[in-house]
PDB file of N, CA and C in Angstrom:
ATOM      1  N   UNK A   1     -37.120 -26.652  30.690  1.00  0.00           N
ATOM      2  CA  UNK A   1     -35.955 -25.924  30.222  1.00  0.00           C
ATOM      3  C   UNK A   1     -36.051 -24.460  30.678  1.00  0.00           C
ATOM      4  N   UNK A   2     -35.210 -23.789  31.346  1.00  0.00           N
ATOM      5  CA  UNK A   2     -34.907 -22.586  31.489  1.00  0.00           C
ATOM      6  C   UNK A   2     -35.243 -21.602  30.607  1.00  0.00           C
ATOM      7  N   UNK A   3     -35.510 -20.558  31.103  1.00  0.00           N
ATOM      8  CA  UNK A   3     -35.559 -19.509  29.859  1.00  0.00           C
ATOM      9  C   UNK A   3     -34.483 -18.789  29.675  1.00  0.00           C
ATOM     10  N   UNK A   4     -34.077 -18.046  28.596  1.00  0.00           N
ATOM     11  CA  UNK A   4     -32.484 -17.762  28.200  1.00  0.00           C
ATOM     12  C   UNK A   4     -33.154 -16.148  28.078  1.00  0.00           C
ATOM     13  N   UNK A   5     -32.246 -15.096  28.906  1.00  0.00           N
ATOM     14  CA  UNK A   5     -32.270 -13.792  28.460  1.00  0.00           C
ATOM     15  C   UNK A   5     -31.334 -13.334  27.942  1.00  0.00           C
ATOM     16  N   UNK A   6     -31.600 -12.837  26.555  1.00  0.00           N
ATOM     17  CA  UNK A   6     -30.199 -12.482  25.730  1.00  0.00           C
ATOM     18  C   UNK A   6     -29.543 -11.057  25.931  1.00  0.00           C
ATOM     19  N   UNK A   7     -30.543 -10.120  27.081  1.00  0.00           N
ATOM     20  CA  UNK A   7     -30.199  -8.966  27.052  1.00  0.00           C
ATOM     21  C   UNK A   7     -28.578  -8.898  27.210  1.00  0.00           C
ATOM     22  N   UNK A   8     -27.923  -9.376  27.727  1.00  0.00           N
ATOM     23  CA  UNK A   8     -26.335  -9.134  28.278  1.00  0.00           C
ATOM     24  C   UNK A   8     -25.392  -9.342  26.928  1.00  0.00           C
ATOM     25  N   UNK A   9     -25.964  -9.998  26.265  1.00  0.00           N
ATOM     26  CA  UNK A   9     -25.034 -10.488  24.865  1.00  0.00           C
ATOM     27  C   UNK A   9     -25.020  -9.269  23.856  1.00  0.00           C
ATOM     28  N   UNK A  10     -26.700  -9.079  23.721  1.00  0.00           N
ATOM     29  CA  UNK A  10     -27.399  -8.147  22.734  1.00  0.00           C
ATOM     30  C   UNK A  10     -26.911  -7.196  22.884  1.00  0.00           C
ATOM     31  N   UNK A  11     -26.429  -6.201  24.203  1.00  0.00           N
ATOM     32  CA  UNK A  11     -25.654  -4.947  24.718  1.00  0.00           C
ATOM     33  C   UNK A  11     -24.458  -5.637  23.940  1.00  0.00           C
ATOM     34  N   UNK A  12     -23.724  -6.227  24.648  1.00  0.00           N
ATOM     35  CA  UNK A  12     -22.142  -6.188  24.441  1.00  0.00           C
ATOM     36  C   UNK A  12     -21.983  -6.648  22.913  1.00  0.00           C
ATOM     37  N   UNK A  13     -22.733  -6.787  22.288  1.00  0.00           N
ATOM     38  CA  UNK A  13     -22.887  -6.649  20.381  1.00  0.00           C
ATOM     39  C   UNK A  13     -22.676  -5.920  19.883  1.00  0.00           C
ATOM     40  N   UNK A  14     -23.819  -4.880  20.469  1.00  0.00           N
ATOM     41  CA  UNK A  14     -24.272  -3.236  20.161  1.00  0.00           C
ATOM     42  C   UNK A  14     -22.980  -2.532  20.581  1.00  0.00           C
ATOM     43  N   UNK A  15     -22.429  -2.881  21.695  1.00  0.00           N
ATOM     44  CA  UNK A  15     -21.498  -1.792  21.825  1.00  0.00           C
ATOM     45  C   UNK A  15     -20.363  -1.945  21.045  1.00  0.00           C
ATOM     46  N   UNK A  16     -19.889  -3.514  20.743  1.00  0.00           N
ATOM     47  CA  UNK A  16     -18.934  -3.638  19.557  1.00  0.00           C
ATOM     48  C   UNK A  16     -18.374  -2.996  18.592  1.00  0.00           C
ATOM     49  N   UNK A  17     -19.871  -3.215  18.020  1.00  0.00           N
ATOM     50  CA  UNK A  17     -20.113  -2.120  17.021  1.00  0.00           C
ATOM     51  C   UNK A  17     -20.043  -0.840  16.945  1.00  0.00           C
ATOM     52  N   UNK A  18     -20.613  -0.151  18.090  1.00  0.00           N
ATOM     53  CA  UNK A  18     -20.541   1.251  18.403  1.00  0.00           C
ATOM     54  C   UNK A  18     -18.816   1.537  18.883  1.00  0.00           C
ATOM     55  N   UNK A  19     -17.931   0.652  19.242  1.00  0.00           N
ATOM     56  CA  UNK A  19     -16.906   1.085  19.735  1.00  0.00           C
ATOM     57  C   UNK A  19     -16.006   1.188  18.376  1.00  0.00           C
ATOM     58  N   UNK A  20     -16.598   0.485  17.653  1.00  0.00           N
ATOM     59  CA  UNK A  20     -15.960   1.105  15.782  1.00  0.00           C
ATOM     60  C   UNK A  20     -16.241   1.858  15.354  1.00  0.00           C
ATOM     61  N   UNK A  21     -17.224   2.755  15.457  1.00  0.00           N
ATOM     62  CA  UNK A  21     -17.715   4.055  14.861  1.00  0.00           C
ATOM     63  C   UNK A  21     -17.421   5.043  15.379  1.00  0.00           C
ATOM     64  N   UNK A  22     -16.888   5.118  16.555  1.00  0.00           N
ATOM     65  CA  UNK A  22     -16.285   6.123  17.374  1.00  0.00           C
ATOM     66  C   UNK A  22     -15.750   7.206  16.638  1.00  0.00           C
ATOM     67  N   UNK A  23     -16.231   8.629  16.691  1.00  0.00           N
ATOM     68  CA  UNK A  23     -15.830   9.459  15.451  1.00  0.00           C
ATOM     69  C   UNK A  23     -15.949   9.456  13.988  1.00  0.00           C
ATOM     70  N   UNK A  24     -17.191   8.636  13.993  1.00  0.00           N
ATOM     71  CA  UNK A  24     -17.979   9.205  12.340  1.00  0.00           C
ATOM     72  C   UNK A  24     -19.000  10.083  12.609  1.00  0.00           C
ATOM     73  N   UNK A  25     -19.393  10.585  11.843  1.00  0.00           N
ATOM     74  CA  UNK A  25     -20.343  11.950  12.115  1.00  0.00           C
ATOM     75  C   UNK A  25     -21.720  11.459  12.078  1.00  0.00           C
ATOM     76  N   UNK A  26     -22.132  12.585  12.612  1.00  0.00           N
ATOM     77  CA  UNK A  26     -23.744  12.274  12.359  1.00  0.00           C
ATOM     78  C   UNK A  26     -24.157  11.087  13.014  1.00  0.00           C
ATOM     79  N   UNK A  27     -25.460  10.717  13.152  1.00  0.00           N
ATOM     80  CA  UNK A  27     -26.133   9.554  13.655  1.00  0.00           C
ATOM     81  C   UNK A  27     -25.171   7.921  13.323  1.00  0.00           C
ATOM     82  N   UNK A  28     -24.214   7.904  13.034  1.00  0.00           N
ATOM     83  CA  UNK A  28     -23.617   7.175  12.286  1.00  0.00           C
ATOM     84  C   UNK A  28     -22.564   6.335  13.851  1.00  0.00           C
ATOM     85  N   UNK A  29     -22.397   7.474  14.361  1.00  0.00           N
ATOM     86  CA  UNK A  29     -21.514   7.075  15.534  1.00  0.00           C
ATOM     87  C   UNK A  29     -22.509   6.109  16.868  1.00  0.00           C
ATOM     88  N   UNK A  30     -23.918   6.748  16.781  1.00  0.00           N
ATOM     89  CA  UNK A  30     -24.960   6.003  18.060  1.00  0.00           C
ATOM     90  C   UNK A  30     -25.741   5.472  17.949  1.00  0.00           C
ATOM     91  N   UNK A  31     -26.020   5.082  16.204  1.00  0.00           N
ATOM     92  CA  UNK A  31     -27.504   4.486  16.123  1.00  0.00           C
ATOM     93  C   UNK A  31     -26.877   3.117  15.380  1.00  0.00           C
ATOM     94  N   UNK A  32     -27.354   2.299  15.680  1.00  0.00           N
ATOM     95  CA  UNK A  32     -26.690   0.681  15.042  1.00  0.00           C
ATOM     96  C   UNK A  32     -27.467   0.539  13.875  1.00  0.00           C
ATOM     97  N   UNK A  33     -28.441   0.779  13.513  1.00  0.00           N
ATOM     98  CA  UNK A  33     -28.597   0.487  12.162  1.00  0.00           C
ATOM     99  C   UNK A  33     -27.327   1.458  11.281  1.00  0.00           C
ATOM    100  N   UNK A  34     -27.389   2.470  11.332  1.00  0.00           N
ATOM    101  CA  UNK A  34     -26.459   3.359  10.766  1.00  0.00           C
ATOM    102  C   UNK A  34     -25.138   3.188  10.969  1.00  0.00           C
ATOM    103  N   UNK A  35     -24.544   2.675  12.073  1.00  0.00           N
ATOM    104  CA  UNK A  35     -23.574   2.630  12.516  1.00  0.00           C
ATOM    105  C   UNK A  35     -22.930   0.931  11.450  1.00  0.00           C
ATOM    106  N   UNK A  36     -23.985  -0.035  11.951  1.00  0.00           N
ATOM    107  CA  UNK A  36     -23.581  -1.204  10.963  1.00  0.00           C
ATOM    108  C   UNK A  36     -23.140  -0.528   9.265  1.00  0.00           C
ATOM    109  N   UNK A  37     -24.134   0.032   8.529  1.00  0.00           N
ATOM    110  CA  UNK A  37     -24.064   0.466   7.562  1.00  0.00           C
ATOM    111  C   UNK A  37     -22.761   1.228   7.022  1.00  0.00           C
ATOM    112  N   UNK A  38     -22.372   2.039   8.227  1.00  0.00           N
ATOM    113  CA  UNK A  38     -21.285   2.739   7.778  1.00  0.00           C
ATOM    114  C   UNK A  38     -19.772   1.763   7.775  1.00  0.00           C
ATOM    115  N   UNK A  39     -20.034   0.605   8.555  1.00  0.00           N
ATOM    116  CA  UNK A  39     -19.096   0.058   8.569  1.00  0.00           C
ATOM    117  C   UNK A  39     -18.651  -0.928   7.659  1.00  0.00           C
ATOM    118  N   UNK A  40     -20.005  -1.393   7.244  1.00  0.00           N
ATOM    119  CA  UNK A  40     -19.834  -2.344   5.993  1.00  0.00           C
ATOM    120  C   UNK A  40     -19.039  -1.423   4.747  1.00  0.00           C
ATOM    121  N   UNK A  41     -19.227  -0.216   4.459  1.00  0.00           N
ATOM    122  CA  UNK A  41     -18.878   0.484   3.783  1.00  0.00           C
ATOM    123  C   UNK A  41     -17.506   1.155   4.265  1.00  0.00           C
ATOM    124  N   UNK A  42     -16.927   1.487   5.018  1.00  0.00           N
ATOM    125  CA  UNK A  42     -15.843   1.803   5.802  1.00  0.00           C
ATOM    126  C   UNK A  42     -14.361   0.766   5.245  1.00  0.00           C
ATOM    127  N   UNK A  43     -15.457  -0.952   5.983  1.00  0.00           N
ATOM    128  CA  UNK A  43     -14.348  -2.058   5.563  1.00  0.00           C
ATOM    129  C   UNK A  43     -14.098  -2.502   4.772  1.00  0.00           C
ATOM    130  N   UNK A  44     -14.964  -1.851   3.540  1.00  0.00           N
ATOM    131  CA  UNK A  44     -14.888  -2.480   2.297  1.00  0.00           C
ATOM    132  C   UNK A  44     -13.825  -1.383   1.673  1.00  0.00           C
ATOM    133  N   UNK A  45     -13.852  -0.041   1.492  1.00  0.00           N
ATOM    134  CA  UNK A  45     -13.465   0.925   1.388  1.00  0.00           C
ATOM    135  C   UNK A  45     -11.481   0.655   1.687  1.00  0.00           C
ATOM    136  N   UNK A  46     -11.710  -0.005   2.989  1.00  0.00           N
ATOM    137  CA  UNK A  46     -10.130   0.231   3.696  1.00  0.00           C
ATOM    138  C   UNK A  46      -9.549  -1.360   2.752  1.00  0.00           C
ATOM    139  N   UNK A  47     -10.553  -2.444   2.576  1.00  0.00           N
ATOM    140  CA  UNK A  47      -9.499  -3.335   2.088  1.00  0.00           C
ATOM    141  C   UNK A  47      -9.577  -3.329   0.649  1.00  0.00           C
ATOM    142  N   UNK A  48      -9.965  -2.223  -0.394  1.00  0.00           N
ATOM    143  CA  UNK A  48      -9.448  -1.738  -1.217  1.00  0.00           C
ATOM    144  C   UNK A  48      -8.301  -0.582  -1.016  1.00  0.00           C
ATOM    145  N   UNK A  49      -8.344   0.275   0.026  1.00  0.00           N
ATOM    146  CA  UNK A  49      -7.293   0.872   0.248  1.00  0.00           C
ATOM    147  C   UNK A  49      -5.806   0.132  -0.100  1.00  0.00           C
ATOM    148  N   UNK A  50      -5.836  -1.518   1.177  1.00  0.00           N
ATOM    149  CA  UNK A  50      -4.783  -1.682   0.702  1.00  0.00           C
ATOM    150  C   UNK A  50      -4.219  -2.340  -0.235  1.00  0.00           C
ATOM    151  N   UNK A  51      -4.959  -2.620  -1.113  1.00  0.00           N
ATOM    152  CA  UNK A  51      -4.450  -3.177  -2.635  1.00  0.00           C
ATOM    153  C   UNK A  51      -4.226  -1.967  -3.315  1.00  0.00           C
ATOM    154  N   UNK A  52      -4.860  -0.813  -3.224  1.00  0.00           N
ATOM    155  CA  UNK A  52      -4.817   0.546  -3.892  1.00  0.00           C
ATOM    156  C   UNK A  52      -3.328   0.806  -3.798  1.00  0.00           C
ATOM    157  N   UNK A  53      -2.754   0.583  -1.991  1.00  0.00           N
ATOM    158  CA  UNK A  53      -0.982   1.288  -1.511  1.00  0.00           C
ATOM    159  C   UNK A  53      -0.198   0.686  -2.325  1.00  0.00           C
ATOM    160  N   UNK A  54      -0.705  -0.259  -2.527  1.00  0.00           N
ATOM    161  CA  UNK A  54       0.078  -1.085  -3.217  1.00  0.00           C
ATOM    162  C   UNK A  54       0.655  -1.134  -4.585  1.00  0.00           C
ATOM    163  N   UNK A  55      -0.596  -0.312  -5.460  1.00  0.00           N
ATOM    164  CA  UNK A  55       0.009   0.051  -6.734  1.00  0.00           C
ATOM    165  C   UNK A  55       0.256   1.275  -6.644  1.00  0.00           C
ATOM    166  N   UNK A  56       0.058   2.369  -5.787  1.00  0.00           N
ATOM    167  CA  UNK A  56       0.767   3.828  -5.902  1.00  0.00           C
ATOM    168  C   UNK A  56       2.605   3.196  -5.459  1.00  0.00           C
ATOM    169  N   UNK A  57       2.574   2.473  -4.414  1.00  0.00           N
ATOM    170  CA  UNK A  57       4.379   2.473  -3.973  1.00  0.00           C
ATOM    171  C   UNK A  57       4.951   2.171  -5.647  1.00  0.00           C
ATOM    172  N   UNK A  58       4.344   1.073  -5.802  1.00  0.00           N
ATOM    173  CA  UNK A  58       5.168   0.190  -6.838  1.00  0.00           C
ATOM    174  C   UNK A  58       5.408   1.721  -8.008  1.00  0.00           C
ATOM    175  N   UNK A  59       4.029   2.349  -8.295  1.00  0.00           N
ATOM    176  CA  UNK A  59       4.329   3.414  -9.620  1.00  0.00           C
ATOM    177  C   UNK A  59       5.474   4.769  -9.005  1.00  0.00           C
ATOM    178  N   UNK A  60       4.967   4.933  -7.598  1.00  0.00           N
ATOM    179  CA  UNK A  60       6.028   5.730  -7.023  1.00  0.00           C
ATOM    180  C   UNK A  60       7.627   5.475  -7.191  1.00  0.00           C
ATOM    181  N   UNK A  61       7.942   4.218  -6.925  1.00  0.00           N
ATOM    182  CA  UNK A  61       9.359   3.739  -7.126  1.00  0.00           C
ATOM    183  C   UNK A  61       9.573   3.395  -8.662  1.00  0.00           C
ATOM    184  N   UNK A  62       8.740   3.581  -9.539  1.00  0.00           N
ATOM    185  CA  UNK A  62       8.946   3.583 -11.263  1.00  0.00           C
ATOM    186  C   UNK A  62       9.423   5.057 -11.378  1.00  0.00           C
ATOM    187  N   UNK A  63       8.664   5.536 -10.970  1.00  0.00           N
ATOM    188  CA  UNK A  63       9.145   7.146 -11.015  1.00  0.00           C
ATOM    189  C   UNK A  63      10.379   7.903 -10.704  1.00  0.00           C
ATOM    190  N   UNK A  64      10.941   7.209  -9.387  1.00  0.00           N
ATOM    191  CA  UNK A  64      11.891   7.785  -8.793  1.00  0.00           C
ATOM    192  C   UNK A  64      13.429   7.290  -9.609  1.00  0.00           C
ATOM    193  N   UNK A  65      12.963   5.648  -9.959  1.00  0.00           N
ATOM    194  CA  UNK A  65      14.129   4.821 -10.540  1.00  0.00           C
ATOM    195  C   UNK A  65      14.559   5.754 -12.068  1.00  0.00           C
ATOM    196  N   UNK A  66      13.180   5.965 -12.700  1.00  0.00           N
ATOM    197  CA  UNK A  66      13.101   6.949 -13.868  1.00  0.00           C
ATOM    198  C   UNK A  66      13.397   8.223 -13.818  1.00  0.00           C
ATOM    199  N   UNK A  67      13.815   8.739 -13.112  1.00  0.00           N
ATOM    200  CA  UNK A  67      13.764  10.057 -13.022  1.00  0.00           C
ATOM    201  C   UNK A  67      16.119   9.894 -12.314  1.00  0.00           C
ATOM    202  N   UNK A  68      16.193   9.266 -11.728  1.00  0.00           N
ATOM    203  CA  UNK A  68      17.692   8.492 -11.698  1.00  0.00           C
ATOM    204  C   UNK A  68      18.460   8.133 -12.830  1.00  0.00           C
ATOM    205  N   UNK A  69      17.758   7.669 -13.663  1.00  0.00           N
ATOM    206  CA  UNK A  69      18.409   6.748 -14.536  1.00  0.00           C
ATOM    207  C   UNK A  69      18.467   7.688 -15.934  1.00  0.00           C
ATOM    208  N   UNK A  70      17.484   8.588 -16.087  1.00  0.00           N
ATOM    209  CA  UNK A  70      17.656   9.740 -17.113  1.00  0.00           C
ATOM    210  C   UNK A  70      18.560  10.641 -17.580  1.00  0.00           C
ATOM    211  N   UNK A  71      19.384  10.990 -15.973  1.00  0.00           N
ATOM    212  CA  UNK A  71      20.661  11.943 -16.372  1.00  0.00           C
ATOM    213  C   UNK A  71      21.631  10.928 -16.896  1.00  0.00           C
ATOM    214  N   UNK A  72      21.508   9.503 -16.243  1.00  0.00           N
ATOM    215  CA  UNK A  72      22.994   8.675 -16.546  1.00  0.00           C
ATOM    216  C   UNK A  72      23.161   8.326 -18.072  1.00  0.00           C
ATOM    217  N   UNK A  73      22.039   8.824 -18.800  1.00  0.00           N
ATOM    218  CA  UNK A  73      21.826   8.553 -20.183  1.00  0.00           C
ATOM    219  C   UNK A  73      20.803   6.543 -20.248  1.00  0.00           C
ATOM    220  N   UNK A  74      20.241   6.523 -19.755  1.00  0.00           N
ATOM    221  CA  UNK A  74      19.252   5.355 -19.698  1.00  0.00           C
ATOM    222  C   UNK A  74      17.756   5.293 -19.327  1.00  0.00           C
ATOM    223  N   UNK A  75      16.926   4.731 -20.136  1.00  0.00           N
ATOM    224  CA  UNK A  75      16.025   5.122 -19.857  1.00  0.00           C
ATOM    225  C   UNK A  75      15.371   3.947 -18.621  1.00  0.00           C
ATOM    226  N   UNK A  76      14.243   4.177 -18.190  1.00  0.00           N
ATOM    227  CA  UNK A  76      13.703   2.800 -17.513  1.00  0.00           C
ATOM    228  C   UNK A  76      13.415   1.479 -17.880  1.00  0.00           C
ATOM    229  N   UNK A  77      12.434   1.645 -18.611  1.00  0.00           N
ATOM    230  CA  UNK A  77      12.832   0.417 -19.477  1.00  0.00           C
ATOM    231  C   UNK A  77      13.933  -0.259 -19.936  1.00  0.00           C
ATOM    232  N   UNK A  78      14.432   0.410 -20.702  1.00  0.00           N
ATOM    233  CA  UNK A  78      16.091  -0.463 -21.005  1.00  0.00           C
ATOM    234  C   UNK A  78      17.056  -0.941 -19.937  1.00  0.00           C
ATOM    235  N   UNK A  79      16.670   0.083 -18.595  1.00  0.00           N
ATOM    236  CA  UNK A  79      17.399  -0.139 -17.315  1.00  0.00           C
ATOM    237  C   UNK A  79      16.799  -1.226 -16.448  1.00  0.00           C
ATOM    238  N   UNK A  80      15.554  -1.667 -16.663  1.00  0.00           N
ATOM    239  CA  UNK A  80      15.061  -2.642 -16.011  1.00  0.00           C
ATOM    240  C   UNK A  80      15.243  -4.256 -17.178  1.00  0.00           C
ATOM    241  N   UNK A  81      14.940  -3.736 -17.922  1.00  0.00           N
ATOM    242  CA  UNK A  81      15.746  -4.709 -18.731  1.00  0.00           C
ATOM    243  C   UNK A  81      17.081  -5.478 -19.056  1.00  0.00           C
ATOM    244  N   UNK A  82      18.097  -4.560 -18.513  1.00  0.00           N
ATOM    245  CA  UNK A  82      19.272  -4.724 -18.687  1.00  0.00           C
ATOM    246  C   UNK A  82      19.486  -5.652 -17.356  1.00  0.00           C
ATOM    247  N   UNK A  83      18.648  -5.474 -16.258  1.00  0.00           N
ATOM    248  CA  UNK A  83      18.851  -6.046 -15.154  1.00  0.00           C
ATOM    249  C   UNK A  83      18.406  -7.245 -15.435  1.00  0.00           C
ATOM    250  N   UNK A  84      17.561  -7.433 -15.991  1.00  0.00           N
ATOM    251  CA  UNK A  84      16.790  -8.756 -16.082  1.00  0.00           C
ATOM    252  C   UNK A  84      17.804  -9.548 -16.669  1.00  0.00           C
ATOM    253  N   UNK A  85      18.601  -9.026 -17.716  1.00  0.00           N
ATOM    254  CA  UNK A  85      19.457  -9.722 -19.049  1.00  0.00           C
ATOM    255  C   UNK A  85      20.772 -10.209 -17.795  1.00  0.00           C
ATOM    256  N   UNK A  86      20.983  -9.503 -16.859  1.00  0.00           N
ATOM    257  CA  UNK A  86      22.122  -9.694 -16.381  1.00  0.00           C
ATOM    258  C   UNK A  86      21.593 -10.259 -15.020  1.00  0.00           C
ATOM    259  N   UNK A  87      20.224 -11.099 -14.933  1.00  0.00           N
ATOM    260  CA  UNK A  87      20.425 -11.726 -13.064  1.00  0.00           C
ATOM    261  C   UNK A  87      20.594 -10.905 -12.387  1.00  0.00           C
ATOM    262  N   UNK A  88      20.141  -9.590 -12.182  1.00  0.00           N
ATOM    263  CA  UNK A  88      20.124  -8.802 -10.805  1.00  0.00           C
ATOM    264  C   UNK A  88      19.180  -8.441 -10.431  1.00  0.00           C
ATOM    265  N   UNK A  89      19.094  -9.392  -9.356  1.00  0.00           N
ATOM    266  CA  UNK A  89      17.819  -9.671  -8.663  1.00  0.00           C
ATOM    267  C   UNK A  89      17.236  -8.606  -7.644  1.00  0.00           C
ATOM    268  N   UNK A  90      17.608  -7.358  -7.853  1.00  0.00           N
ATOM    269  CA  UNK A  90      16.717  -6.303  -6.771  1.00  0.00           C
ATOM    270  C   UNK A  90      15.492  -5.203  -7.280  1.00  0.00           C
ATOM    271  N   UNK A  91      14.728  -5.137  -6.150  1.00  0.00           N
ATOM    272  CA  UNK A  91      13.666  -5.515  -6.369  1.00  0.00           C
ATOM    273  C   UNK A  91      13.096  -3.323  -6.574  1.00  0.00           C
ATOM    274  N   UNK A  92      12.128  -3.464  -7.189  1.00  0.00           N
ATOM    275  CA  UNK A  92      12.058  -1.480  -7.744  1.00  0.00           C
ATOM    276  C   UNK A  92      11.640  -0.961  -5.889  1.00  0.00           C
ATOM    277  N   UNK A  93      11.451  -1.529  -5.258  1.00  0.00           N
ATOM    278  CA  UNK A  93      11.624  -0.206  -3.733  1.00  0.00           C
ATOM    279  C   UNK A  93      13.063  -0.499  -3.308  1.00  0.00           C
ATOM    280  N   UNK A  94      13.225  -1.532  -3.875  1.00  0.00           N
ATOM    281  CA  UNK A  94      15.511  -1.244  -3.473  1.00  0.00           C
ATOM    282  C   UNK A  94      16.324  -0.595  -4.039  1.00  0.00           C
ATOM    283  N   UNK A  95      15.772  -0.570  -5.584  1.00  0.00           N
ATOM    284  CA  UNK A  95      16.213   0.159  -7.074  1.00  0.00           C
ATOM    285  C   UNK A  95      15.670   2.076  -6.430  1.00  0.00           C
ATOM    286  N   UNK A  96      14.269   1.944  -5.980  1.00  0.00           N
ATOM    287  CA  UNK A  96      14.510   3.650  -5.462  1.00  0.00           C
ATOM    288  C   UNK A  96      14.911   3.554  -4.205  1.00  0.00           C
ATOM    289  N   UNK A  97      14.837   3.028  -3.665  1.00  0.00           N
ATOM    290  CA  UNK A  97      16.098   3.544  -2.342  1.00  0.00           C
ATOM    291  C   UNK A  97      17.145   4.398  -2.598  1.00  0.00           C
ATOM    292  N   UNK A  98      17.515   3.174  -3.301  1.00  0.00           N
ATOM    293  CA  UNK A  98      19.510   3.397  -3.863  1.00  0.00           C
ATOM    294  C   UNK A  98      19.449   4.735  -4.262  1.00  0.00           C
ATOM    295  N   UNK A  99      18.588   5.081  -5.537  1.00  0.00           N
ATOM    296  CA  UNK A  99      18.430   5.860  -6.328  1.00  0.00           C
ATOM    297  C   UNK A  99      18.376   7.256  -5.309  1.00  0.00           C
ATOM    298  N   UNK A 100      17.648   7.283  -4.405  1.00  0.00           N
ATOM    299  CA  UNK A 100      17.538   8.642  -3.404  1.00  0.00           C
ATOM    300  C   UNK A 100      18.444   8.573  -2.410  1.00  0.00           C
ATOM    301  N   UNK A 101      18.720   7.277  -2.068  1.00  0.00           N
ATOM    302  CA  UNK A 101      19.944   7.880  -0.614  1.00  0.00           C
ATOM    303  C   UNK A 101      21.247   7.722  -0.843  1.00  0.00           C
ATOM    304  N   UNK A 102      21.539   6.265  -1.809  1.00  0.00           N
ATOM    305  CA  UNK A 102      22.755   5.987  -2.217  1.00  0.00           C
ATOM    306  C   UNK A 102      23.236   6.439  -3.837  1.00  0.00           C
ATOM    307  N   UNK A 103      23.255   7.619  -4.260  1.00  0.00           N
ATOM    308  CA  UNK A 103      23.134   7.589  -5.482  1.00  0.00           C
ATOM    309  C   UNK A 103      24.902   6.879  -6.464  1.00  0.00           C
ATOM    310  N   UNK A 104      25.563   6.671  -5.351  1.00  0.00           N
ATOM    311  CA  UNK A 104      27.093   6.331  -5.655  1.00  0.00           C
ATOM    312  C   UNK A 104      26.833   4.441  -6.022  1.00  0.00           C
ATOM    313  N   UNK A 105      26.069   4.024  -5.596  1.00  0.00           N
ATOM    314  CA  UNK A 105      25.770   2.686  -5.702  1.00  0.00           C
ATOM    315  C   UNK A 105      24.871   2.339  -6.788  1.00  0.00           C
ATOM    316  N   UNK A 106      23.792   3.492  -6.236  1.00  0.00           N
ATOM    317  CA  UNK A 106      22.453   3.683  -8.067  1.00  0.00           C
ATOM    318  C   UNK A 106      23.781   3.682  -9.077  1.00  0.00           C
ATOM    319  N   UNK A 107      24.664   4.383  -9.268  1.00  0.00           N
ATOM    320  CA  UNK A 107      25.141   4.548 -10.623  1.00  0.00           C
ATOM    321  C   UNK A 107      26.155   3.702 -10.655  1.00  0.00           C
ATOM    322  N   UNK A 108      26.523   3.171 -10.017  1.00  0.00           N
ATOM    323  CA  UNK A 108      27.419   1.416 -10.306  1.00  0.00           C
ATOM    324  C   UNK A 108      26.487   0.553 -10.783  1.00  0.00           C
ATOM    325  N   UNK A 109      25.293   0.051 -10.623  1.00  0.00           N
ATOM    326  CA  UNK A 109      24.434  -0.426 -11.319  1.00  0.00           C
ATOM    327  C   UNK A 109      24.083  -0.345 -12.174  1.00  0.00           C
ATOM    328  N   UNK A 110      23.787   0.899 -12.335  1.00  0.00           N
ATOM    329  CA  UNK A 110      23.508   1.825 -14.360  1.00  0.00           C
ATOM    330  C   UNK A 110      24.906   1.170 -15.024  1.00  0.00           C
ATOM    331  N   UNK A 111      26.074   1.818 -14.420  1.00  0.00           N
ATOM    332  CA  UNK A 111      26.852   1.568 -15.144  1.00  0.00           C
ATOM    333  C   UNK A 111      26.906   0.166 -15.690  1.00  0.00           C
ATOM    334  N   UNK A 112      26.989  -1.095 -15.116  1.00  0.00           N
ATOM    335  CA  UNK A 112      27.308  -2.354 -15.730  1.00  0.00           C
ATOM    336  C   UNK A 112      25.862  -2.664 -16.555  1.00  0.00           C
ATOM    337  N   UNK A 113      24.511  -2.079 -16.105  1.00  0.00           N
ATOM    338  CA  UNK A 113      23.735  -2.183 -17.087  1.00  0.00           C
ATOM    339  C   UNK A 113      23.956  -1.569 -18.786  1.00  0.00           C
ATOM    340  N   UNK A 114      25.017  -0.694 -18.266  1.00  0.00           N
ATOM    341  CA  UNK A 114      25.092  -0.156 -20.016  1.00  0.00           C
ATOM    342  C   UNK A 114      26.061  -0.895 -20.414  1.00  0.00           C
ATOM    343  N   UNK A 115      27.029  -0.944 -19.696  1.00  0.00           N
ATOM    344  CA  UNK A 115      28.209  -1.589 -20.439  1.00  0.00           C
ATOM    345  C   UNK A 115      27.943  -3.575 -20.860  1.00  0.00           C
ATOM    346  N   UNK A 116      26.977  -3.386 -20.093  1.00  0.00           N
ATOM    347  CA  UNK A 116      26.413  -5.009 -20.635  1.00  0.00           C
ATOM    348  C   UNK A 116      25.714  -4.983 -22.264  1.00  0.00           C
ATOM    349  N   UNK A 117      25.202  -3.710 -22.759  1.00  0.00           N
ATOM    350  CA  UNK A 117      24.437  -3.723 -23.905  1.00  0.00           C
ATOM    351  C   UNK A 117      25.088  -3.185 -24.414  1.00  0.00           C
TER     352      UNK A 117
END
């Protein structure tokens, strides 16, 4: 049986890796023990990130819908409620949309939410 040299694999591993660290500081960017390390920690880091975006949008668009619905005399709660009572199915980043670009449409909505209760 042949003998197998792994040098060609073992490089193009190493550099894998190193081509992900590209711009972390310190020994972190050229040395593969360090470089692995930072990455395990990096990717763990980023796929909590995006479960993290995920609850700032959602509290962001609570905010914006709330902060809409206050002058019309309604609060959020009762306004998300009222939707529920009445089947209107849109969803709180459509509810702040409306609320910031369309505010003539936000308050046709308020409106039949109040006049429903």
């Amino acid at each position: 049986m042949p003998r197998v040299k792994r040098g060609v694999m073992a490089h193009k591993k190493r550099e894998k890796i190193l081509k992900y660290v590209k711009g972390f500081k310190w020994g972190r960017k050229s040395k593969e023990r360090a470089a692995k390390e930072a990455l395990l920690h990096a990717w763990s880091h980023a796929f909590k990130g995006r479960k993290q975006k995920k609850r700032d949008f959602r509290g962001l668009w609570q905010i914006k819908i709330s902060a809409a619905t206050k002058p019309l005399g309604l609060s959020y709660s009762k306004f998300i409620g009222g939707l529920k009572k009445l089947n209107i199915e849109l969803d709180r980043k459509v509810l702040s949309d409306l609320a910031e670009n369309n505010l003539e449409i936000f308050t046709s909505i308020v409106s039949q939410v109040k006049s429903s209760n």
